[in-house]
N, C-alpha and C. Protein backbone atom coordinates (compact mmCIF):
# COMPACT_ATOMS: atom_id res chain seq x y z
N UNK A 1 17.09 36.16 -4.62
CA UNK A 1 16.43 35.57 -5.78
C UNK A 1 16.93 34.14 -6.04
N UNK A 2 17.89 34.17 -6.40
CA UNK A 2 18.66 32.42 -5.94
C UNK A 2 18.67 31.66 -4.93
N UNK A 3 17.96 32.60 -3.81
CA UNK A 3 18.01 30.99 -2.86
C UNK A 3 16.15 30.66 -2.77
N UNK A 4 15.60 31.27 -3.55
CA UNK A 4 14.22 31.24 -3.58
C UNK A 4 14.05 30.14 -5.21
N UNK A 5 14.73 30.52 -6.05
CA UNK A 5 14.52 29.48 -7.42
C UNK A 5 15.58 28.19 -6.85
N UNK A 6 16.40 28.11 -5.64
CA UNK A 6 17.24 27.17 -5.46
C UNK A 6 15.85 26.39 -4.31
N UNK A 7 15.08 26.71 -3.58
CA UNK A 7 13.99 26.17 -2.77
C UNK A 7 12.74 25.84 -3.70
N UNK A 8 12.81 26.71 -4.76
CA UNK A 8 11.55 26.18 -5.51
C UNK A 8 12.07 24.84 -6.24
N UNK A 9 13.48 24.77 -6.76
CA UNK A 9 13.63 23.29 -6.91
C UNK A 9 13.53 22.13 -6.14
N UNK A 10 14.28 22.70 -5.13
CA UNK A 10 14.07 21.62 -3.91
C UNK A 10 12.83 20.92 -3.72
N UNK A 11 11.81 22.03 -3.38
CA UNK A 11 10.35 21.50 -3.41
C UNK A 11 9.65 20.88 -4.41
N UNK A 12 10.10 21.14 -5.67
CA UNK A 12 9.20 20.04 -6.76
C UNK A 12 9.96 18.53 -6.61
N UNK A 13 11.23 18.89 -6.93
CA UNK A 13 11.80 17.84 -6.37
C UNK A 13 11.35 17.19 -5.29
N UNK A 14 11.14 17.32 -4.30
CA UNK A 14 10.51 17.09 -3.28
C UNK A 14 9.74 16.17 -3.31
N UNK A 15 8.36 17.17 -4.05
CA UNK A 15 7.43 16.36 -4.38
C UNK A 15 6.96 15.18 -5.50
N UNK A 16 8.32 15.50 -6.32
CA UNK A 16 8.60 14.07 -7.30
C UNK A 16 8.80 13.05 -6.37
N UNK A 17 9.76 12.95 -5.74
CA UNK A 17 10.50 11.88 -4.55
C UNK A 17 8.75 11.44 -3.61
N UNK A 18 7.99 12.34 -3.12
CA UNK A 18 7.01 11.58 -2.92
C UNK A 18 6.00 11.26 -3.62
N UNK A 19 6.17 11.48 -4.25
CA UNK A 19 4.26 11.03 -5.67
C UNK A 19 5.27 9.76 -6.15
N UNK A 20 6.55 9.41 -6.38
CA UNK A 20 7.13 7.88 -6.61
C UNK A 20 6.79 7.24 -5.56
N UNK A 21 7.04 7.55 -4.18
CA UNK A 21 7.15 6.69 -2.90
C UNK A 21 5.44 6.34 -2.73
N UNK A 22 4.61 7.44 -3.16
CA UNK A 22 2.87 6.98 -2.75
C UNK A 22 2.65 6.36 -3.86
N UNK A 23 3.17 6.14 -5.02
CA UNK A 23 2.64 5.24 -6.22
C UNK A 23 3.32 3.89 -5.52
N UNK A 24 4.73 3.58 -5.41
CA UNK A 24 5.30 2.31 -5.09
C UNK A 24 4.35 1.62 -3.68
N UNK A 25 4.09 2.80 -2.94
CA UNK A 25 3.34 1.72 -1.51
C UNK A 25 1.51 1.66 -2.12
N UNK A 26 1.58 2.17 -3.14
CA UNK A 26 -0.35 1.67 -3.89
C UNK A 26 0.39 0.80 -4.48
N UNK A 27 1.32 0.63 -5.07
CA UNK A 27 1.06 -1.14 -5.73
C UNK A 27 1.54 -1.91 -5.07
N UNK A 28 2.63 -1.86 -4.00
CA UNK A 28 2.19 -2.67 -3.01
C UNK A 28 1.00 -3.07 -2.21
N UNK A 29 0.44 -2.27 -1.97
CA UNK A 29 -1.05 -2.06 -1.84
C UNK A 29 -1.69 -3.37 -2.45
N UNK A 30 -1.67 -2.88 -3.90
CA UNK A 30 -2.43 -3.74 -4.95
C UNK A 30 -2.17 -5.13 -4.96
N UNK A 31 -0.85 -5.28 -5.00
CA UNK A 31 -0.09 -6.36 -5.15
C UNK A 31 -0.22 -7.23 -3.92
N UNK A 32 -0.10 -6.96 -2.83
CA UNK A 32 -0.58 -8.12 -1.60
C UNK A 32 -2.30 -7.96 -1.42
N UNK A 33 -3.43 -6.87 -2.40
CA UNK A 33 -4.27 -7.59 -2.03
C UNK A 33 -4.88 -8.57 -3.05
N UNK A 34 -3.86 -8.36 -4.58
CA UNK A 34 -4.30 -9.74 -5.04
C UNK A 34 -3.64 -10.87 -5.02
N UNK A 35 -2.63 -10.80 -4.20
CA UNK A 35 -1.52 -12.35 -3.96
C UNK A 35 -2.89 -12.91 -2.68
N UNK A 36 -3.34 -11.66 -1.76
CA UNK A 36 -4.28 -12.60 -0.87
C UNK A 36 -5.75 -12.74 -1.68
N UNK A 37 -5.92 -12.54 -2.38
CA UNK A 37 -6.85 -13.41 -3.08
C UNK A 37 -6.69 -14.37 -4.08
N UNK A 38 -5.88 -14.55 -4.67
CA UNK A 38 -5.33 -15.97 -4.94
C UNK A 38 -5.00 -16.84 -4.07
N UNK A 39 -4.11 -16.58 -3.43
CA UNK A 39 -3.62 -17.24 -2.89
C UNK A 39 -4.06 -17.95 -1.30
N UNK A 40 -4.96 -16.69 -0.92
CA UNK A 40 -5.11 -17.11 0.66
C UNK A 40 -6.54 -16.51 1.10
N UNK A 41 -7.45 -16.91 -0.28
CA UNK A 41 -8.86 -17.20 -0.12
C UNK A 41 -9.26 -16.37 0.81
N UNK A 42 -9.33 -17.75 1.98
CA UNK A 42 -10.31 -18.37 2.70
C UNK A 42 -10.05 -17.36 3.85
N UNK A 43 -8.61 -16.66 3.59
CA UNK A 43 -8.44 -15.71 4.95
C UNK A 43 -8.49 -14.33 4.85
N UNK A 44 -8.94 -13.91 3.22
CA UNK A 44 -8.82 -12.75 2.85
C UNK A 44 -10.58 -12.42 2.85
N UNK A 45 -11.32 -13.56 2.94
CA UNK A 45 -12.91 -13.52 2.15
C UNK A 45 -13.14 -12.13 3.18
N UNK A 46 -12.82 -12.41 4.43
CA UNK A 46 -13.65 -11.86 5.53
C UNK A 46 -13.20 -10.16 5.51
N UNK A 47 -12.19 -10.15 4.97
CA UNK A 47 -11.32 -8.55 4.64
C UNK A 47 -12.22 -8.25 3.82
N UNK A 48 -12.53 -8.94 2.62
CA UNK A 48 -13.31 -8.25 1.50
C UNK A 48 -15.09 -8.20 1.67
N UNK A 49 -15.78 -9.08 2.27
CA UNK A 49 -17.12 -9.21 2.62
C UNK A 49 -17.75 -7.74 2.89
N UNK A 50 -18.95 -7.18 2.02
CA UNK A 50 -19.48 -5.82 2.16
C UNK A 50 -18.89 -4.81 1.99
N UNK A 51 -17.56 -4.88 0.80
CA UNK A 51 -16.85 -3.50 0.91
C UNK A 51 -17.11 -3.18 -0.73
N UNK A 52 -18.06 -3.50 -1.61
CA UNK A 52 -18.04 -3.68 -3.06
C UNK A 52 -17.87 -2.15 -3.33
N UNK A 53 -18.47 -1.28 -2.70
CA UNK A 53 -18.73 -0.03 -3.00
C UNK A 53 -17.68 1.10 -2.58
N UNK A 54 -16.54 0.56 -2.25
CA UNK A 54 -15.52 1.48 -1.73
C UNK A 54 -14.46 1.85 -2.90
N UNK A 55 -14.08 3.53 -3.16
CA UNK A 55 -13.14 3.82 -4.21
C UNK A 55 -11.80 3.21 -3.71
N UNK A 56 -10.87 3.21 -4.99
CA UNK A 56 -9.70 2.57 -4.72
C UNK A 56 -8.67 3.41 -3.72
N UNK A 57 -8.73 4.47 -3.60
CA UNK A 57 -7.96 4.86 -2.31
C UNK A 57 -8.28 4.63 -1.30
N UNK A 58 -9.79 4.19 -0.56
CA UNK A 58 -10.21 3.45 0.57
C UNK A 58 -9.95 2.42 0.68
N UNK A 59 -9.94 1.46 -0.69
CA UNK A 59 -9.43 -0.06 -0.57
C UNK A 59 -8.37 0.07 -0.17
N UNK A 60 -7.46 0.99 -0.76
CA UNK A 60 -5.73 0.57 -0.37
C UNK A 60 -5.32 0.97 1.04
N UNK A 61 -5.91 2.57 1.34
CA UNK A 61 -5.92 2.27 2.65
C UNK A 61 -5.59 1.33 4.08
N UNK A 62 -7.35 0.72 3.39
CA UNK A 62 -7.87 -0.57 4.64
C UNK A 62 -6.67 -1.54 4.14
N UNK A 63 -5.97 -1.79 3.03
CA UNK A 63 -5.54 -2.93 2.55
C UNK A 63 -3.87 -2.38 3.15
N UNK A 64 -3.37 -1.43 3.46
CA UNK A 64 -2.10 -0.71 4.51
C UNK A 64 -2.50 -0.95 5.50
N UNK A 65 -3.68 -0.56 6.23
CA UNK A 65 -3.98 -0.95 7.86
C UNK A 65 -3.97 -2.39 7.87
N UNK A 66 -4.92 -3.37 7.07
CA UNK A 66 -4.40 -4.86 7.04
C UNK A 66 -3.30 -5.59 7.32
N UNK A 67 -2.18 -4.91 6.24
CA UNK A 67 -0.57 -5.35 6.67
C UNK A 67 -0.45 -5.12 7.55
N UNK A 68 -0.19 -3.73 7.78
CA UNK A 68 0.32 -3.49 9.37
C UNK A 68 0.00 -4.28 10.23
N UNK A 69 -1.31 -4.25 10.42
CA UNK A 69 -1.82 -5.70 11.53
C UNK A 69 -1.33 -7.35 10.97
N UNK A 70 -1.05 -7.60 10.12
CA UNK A 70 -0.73 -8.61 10.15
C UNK A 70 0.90 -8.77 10.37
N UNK A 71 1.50 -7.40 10.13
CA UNK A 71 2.76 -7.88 10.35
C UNK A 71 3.25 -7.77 11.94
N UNK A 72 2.17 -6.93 12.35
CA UNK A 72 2.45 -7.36 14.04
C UNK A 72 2.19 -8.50 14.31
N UNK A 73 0.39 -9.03 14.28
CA UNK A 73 -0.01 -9.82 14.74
C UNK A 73 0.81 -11.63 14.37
N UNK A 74 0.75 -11.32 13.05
CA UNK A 74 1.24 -12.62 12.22
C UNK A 74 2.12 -12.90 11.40
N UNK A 75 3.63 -12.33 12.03
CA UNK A 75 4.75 -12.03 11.20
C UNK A 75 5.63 -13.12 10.60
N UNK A 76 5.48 -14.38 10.74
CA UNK A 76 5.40 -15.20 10.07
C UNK A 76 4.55 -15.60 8.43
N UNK A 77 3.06 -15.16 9.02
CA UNK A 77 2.41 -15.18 7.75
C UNK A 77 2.64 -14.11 6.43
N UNK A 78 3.07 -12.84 6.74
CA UNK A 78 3.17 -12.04 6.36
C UNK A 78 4.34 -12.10 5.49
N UNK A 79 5.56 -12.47 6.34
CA UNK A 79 6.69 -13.10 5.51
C UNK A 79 6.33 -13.87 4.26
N UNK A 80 5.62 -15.00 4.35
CA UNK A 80 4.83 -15.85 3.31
C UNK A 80 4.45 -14.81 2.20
N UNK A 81 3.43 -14.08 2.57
CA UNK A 81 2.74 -13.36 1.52
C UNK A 81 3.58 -12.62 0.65
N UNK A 82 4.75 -12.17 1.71
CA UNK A 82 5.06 -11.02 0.86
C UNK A 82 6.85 -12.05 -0.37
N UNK A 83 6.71 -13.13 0.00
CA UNK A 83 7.76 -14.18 -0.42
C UNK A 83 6.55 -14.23 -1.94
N UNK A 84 5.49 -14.10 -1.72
CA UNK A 84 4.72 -14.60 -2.56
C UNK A 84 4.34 -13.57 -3.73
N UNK A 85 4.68 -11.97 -3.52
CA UNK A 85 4.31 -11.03 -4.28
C UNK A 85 5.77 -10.83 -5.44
C-alpha cells in the first residue's frame, strides 16, 4: 500500500515537472515568434504567409521546428534572436 501512494506521488509530481517544462518551451515558443516579428520582418514574412487559420498549438509547433532549423542551419543568427528575447 505504501509503495503504491509513494508512486502515485511520484507520478503527479511527475507530471507537475512536465506541464512547467511544456508551458516554459510555449513561451519560448511565443517569445522568439514575436522578437521575429519585430524585429526580423522581412525574414519571418515568409514563415508566416498563409498560415492565418492555424490554432496556437500548430503555430508553436511549426514555430519549434523553425528554431531547430535555424539553429542548425544559422547558428549565428539564432544566437542574435535569442540575445534579443
Amino acid at each position: 500500500f505504501v509503495a503504491s501512494a509513494v508512486a502515485i506521488v511520484l507520478l503527479v509530481a511527475a507530471k507537475a515537472v512536465v506541464n512547467q517544462m511544456d508551458k516554459a518551451v510555449e513561451q519560448v515558443a511565443l517569445d522568439f515568434d514575436r522578437v521575429m516579428k519585430l524585429k526580423y520582418a522581412k525574414k519571418w514574412v515568409k514563415f508566416t504567409i498563409g498560415k492565418d487559420d492555424e490554432d496556437e498549438a500548430d503555430r508553436i509547433q511549426r514555430v519549434l521546428e523553425e528554431m531547430e532549423r535555424l539553429t542548425k542551419e544559422e547558428p549565428e543568427f539564432m544566437e542574435r534572436v535569442m540575445q534579443d528575447i
